[in-house]
N, C-alpha and C. Protein backbone atom coordinates (compact mmCIF):
# COMPACT_ATOMS: atom_id res chain seq x y z
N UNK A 1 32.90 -46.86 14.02
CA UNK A 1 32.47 -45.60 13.48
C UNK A 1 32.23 -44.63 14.64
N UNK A 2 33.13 -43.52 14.84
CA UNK A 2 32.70 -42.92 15.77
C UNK A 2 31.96 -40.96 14.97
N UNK A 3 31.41 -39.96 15.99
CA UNK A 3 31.18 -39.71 15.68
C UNK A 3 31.91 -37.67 16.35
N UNK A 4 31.99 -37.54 15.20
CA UNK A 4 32.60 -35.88 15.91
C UNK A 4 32.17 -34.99 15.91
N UNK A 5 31.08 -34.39 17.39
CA UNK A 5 30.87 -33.30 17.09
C UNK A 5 31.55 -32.26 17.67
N UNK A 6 31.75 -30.79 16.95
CA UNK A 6 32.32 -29.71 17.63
C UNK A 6 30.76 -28.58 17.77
N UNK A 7 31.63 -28.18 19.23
CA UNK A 7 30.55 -27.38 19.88
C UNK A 7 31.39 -25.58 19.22
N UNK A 8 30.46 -24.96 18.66
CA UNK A 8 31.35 -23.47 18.56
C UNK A 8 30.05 -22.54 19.12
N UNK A 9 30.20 -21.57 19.36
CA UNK A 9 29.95 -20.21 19.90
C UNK A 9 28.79 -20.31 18.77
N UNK A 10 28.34 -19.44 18.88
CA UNK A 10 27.11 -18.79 17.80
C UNK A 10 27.76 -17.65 17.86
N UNK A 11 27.85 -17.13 16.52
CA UNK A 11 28.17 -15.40 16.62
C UNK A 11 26.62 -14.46 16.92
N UNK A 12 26.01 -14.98 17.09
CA UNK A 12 24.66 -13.63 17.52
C UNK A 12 25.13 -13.62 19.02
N UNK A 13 25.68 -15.00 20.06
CA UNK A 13 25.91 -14.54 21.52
C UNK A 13 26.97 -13.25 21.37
N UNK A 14 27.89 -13.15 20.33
CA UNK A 14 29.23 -12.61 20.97
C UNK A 14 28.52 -10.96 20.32
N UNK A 15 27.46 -11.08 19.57
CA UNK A 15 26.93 -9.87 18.96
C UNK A 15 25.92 -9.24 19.75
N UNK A 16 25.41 -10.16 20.85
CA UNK A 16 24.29 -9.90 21.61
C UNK A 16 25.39 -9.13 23.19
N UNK A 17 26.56 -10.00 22.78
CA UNK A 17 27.03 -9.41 24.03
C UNK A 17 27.44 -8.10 23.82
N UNK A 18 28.63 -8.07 22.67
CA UNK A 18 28.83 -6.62 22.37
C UNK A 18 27.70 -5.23 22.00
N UNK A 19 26.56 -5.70 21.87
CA UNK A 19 25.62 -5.01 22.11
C UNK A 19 24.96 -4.38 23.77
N UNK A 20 25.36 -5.26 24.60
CA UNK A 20 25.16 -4.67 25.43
C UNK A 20 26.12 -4.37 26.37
N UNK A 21 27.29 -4.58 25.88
CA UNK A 21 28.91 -3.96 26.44
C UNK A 21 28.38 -2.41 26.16
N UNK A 22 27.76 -2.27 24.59
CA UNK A 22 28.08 -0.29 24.12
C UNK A 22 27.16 0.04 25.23
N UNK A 23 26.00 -0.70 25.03
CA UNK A 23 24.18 -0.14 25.79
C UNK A 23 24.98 0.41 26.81
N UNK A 24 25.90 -0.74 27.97
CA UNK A 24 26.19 -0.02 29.23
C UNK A 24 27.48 1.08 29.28
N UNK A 25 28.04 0.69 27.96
CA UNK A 25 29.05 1.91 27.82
C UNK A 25 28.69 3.64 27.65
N UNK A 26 27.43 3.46 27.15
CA UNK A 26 26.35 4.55 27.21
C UNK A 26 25.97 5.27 28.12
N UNK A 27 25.63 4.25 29.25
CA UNK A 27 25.31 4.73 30.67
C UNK A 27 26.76 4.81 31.48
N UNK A 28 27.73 4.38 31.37
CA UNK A 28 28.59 4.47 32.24
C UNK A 28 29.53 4.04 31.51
N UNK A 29 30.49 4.85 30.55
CA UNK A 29 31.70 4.37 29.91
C UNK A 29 32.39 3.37 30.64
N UNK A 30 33.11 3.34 31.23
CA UNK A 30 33.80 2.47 32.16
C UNK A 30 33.96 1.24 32.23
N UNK A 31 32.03 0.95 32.63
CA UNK A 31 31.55 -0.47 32.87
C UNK A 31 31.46 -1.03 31.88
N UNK A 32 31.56 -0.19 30.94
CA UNK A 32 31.52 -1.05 29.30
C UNK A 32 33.22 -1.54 29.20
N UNK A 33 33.88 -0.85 29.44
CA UNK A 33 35.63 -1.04 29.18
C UNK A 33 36.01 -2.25 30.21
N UNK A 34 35.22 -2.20 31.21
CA UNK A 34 35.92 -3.19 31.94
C UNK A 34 35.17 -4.50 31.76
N UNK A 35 34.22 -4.72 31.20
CA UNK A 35 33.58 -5.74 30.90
C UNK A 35 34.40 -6.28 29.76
N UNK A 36 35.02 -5.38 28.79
CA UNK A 36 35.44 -5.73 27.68
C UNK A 36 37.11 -5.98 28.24
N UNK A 37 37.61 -5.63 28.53
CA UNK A 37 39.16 -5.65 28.74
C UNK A 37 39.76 -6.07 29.96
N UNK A 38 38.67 -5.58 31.01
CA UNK A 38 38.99 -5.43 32.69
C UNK A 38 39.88 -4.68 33.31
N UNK A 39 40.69 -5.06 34.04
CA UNK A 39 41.31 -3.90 35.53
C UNK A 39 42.78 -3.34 34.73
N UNK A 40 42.73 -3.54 33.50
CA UNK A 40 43.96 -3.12 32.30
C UNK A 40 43.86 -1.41 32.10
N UNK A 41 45.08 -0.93 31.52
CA UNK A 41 45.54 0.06 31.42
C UNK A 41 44.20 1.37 30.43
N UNK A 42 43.75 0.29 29.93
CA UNK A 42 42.56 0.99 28.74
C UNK A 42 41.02 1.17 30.29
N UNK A 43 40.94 0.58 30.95
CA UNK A 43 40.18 0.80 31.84
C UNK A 43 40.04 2.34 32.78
N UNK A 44 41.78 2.02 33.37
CA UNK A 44 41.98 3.29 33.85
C UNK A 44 42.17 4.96 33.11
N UNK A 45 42.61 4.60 32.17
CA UNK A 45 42.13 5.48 30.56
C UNK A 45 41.20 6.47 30.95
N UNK A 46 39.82 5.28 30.65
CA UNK A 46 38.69 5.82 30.28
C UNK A 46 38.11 6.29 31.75
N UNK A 47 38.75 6.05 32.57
CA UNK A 47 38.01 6.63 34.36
C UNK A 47 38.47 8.04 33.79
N UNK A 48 39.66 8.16 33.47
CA UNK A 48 40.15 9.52 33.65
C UNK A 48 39.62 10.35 32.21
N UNK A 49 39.30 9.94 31.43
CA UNK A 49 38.88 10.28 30.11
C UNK A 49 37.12 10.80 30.62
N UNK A 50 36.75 9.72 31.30
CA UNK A 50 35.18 10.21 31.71
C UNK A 50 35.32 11.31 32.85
N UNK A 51 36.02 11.20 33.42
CA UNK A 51 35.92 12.50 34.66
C UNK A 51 36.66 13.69 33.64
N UNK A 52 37.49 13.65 32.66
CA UNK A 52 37.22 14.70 32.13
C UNK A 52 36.21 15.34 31.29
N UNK A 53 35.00 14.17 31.00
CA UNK A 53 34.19 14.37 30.19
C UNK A 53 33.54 13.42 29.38
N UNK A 54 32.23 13.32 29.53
CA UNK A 54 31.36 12.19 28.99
C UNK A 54 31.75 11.52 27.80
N UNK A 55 31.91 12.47 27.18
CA UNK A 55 32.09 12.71 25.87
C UNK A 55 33.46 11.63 25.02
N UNK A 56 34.33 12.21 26.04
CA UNK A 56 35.18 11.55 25.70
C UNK A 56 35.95 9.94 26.33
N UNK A 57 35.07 9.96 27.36
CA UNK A 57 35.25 8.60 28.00
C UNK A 57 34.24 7.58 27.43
N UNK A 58 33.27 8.68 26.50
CA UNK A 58 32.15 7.42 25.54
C UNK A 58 32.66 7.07 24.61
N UNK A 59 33.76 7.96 23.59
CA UNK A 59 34.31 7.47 22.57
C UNK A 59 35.11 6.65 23.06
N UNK A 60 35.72 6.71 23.68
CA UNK A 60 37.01 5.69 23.77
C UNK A 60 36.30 4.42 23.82
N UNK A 61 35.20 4.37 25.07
CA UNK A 61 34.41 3.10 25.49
C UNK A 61 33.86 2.09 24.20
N UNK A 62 33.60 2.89 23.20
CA UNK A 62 32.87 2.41 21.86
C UNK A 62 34.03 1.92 21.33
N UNK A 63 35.22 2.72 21.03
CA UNK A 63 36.48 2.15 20.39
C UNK A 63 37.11 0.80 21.17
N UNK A 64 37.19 0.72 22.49
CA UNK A 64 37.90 -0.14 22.99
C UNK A 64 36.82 -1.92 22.57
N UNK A 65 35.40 -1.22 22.52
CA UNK A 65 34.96 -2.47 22.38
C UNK A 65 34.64 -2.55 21.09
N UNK A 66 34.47 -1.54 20.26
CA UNK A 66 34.32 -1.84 18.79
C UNK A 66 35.88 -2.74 17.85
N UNK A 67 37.20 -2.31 18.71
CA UNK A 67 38.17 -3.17 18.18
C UNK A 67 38.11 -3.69 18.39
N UNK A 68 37.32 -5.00 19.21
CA UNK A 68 37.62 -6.34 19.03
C UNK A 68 37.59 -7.01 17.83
């Protein structure tokens, strides 16, 4: 008789994380995008999206990590 356990994730970690992907996407769009995606094309995006404007390098930041 053996016995099987499987180890899975908890979804509050991956909810606790994406919570504080936005928090720092807040303070610094960017660091939120690259936490979520990394040194990828949506990263460099949002550098240039934030130097044109907070505004719009925050939306993207929320979108890139809200589609997961």
């Amino acid at each position: 008789m053996s016995t099987h356990v499987e180890h899975q994730v908890a979804p509050n970690q991956s909810v606790v994380a994406d919570i504080l992907r936005i928090v720092l996407a807040v303070l610094l769009p960017p660091v939120g995008v690259l936490l979520q995606v990394g040194l990828g094309m949506h990263f460099w995006l949002n550098i240039v999206l934030t130097l044109c404007g907070y505004i719009p390098g925050l939306v993207h930041a929320i979108w890139v990590i809200a589609r997961k």
